[in-house]
PDB file of N, CA and C in Angstrom:
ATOM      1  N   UNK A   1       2.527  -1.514   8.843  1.00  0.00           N
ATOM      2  CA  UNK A   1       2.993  -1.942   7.555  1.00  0.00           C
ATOM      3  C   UNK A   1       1.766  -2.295   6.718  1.00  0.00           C
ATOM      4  N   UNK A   2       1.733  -2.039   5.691  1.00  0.00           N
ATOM      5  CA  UNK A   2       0.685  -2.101   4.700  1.00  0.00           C
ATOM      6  C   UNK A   2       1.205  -2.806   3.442  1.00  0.00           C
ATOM      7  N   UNK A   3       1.024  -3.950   2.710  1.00  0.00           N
ATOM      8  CA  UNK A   3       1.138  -4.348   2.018  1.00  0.00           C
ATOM      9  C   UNK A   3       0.046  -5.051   1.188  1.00  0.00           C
ATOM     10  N   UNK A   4       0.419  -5.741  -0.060  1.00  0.00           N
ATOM     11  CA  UNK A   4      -0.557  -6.357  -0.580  1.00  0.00           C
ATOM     12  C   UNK A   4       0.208  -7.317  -1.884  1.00  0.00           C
ATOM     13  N   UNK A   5      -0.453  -8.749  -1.890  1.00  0.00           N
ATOM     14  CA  UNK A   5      -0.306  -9.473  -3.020  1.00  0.00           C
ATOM     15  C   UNK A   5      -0.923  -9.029  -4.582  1.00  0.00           C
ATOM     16  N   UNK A   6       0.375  -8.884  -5.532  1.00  0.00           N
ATOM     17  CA  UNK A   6      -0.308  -8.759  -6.823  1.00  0.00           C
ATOM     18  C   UNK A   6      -0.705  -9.476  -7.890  1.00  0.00           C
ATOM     19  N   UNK A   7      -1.275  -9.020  -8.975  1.00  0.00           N
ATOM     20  CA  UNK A   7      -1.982 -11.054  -9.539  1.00  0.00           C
ATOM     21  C   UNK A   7      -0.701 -11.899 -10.104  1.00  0.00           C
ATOM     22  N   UNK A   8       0.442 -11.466  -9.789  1.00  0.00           N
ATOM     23  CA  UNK A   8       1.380 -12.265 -10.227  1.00  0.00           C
ATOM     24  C   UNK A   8       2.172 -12.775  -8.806  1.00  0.00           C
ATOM     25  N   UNK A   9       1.064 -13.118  -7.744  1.00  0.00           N
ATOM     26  CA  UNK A   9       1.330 -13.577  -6.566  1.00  0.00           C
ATOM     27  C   UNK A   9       2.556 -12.647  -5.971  1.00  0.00           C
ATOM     28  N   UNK A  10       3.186 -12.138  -6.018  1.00  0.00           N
ATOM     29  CA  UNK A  10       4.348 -11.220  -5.595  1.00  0.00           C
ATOM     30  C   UNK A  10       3.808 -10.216  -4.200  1.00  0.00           C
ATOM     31  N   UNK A  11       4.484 -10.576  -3.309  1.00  0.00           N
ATOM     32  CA  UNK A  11       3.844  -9.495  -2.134  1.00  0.00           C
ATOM     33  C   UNK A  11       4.618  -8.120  -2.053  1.00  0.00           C
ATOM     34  N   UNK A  12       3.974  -6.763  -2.748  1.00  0.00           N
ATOM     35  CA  UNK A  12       4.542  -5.712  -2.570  1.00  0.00           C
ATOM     36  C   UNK A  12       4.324  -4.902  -1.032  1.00  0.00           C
ATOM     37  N   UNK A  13       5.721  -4.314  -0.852  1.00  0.00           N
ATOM     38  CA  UNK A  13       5.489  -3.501   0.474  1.00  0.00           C
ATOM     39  C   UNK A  13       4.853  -2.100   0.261  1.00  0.00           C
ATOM     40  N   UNK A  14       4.197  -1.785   0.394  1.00  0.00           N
ATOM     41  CA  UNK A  14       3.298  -0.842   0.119  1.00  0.00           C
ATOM     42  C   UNK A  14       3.986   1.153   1.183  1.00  0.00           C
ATOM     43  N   UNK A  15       3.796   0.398   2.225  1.00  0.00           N
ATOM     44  CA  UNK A  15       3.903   1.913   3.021  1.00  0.00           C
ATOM     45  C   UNK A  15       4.082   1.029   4.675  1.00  0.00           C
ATOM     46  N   UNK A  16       4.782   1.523   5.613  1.00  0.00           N
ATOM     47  CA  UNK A  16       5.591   1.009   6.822  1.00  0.00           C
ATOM     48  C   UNK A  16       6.081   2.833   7.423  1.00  0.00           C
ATOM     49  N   UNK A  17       5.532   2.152   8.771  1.00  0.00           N
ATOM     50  CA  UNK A  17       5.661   3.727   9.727  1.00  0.00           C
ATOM     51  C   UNK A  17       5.653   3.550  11.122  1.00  0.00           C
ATOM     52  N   UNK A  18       5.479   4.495  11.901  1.00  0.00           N
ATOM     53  CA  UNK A  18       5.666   4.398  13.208  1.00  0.00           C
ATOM     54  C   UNK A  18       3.883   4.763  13.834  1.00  0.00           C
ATOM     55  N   UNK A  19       3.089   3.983  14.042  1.00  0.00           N
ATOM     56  CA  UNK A  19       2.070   3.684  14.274  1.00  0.00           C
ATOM     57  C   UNK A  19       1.991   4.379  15.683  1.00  0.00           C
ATOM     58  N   UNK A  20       2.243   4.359  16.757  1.00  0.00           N
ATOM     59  CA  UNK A  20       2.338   4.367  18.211  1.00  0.00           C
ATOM     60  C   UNK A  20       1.817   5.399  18.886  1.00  0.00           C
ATOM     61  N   UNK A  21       0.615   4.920  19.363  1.00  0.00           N
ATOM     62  CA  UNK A  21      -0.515   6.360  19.991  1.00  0.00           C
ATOM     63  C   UNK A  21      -1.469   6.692  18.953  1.00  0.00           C
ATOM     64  N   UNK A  22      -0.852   6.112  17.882  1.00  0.00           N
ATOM     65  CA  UNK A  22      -1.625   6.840  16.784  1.00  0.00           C
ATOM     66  C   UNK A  22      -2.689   6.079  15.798  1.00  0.00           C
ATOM     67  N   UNK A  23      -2.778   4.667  16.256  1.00  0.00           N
ATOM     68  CA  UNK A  23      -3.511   3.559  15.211  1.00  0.00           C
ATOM     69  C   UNK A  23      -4.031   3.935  13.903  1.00  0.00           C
ATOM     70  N   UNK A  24      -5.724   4.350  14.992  1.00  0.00           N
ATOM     71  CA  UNK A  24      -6.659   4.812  13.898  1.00  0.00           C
ATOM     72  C   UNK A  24      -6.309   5.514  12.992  1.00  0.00           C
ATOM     73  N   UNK A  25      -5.270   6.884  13.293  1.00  0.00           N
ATOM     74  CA  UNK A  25      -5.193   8.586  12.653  1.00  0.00           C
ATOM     75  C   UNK A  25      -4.051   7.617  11.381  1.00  0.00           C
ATOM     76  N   UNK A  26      -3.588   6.922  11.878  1.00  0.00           N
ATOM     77  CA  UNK A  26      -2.157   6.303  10.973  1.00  0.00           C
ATOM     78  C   UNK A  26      -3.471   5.492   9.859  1.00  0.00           C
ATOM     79  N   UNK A  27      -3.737   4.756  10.045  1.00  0.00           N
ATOM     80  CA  UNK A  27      -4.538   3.891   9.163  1.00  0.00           C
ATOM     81  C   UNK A  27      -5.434   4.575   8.227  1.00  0.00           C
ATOM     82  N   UNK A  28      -5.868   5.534   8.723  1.00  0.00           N
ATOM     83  CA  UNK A  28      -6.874   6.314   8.274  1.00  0.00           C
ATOM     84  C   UNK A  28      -6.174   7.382   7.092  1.00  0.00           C
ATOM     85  N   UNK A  29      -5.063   7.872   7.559  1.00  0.00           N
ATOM     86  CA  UNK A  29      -4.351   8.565   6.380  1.00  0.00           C
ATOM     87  C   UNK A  29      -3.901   8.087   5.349  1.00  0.00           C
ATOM     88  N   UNK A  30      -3.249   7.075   5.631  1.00  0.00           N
ATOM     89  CA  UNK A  30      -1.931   6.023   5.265  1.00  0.00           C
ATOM     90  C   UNK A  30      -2.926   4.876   3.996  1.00  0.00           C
ATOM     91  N   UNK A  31      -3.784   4.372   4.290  1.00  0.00           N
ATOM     92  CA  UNK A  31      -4.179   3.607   3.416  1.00  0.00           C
ATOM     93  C   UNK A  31      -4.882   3.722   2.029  1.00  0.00           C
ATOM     94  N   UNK A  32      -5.449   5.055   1.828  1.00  0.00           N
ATOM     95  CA  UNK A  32      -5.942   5.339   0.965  1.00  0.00           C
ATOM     96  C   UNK A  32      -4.384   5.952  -0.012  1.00  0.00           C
ATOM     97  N   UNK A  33      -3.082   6.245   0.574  1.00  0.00           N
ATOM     98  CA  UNK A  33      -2.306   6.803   0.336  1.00  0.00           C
ATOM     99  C   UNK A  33      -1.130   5.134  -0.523  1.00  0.00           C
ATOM    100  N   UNK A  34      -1.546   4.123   0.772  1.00  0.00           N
ATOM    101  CA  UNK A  34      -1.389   2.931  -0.129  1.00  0.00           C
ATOM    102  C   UNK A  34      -1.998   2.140  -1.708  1.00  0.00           C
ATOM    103  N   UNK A  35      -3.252   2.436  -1.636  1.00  0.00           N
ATOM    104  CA  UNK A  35      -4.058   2.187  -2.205  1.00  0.00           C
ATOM    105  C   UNK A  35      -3.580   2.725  -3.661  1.00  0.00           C
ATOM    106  N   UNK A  36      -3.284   3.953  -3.506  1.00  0.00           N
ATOM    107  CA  UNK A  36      -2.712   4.431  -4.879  1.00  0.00           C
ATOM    108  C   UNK A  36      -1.609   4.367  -5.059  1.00  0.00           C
ATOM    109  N   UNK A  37      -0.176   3.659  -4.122  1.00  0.00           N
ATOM    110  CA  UNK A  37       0.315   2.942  -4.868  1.00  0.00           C
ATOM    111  C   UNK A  37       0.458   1.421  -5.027  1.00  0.00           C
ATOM    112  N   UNK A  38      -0.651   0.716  -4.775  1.00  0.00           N
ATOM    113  CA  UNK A  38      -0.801  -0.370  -5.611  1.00  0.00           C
ATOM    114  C   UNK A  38      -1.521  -0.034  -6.564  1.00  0.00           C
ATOM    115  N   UNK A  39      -2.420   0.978  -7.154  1.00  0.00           N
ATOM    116  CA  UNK A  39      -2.824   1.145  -8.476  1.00  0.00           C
ATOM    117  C   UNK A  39      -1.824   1.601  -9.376  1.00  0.00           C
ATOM    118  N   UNK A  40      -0.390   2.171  -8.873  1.00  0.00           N
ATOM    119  CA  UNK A  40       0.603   2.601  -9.425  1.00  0.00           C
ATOM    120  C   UNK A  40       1.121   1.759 -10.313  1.00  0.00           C
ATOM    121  N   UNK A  41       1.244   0.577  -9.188  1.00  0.00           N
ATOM    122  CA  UNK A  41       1.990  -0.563  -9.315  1.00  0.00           C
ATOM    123  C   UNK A  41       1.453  -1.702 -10.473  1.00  0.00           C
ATOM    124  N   UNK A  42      -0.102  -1.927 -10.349  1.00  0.00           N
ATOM    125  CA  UNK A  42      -0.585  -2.823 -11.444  1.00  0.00           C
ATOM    126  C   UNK A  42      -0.658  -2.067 -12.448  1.00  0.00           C
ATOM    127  N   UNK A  43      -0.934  -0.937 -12.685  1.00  0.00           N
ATOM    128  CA  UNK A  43      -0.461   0.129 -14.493  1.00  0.00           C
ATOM    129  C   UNK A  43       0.810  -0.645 -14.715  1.00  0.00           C
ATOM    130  N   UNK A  44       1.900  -0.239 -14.060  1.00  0.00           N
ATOM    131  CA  UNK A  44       2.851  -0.474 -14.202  1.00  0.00           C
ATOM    132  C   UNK A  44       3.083  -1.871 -14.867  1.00  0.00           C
ATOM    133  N   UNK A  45       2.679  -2.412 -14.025  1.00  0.00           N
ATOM    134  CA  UNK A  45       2.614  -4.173 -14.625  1.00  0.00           C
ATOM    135  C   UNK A  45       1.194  -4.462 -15.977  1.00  0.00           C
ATOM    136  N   UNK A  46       1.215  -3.502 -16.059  1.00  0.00           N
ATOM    137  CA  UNK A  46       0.073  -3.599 -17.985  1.00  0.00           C
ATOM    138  C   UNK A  46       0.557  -3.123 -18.467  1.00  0.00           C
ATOM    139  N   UNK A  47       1.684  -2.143 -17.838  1.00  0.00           N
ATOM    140  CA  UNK A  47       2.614  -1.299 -19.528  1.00  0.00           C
ATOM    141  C   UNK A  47       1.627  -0.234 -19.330  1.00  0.00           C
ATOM    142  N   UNK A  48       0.598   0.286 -18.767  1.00  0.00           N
ATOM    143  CA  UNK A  48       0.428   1.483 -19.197  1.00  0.00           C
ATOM    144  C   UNK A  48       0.945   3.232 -18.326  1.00  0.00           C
TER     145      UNK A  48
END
């Protein structure tokens, strides 16, 4: 599970999967894949 707090303290769930055997290969795909949507998410919250 990947999540993250936004500056309006709010904890968004980001991305949640089945990890198992797979750590590194999961983390390694998965987070940069999170990453853009919490940049989704704070546009969103500026209106743009």
């Amino acid at each position: 599970m990947l999540f993250a707090f936004d500056p309006d303290r709010q904890a968004i769930l980001l991305l949640a999967g089945d990890k198992a055997g797979n750590w590194t290969r999961w983390y390694k795909k998965n987070i940069p894949v999170a990453d853009d949507l919490f940049d989704d998410h704070l546009r969103t919250l500026k209106g743009n």
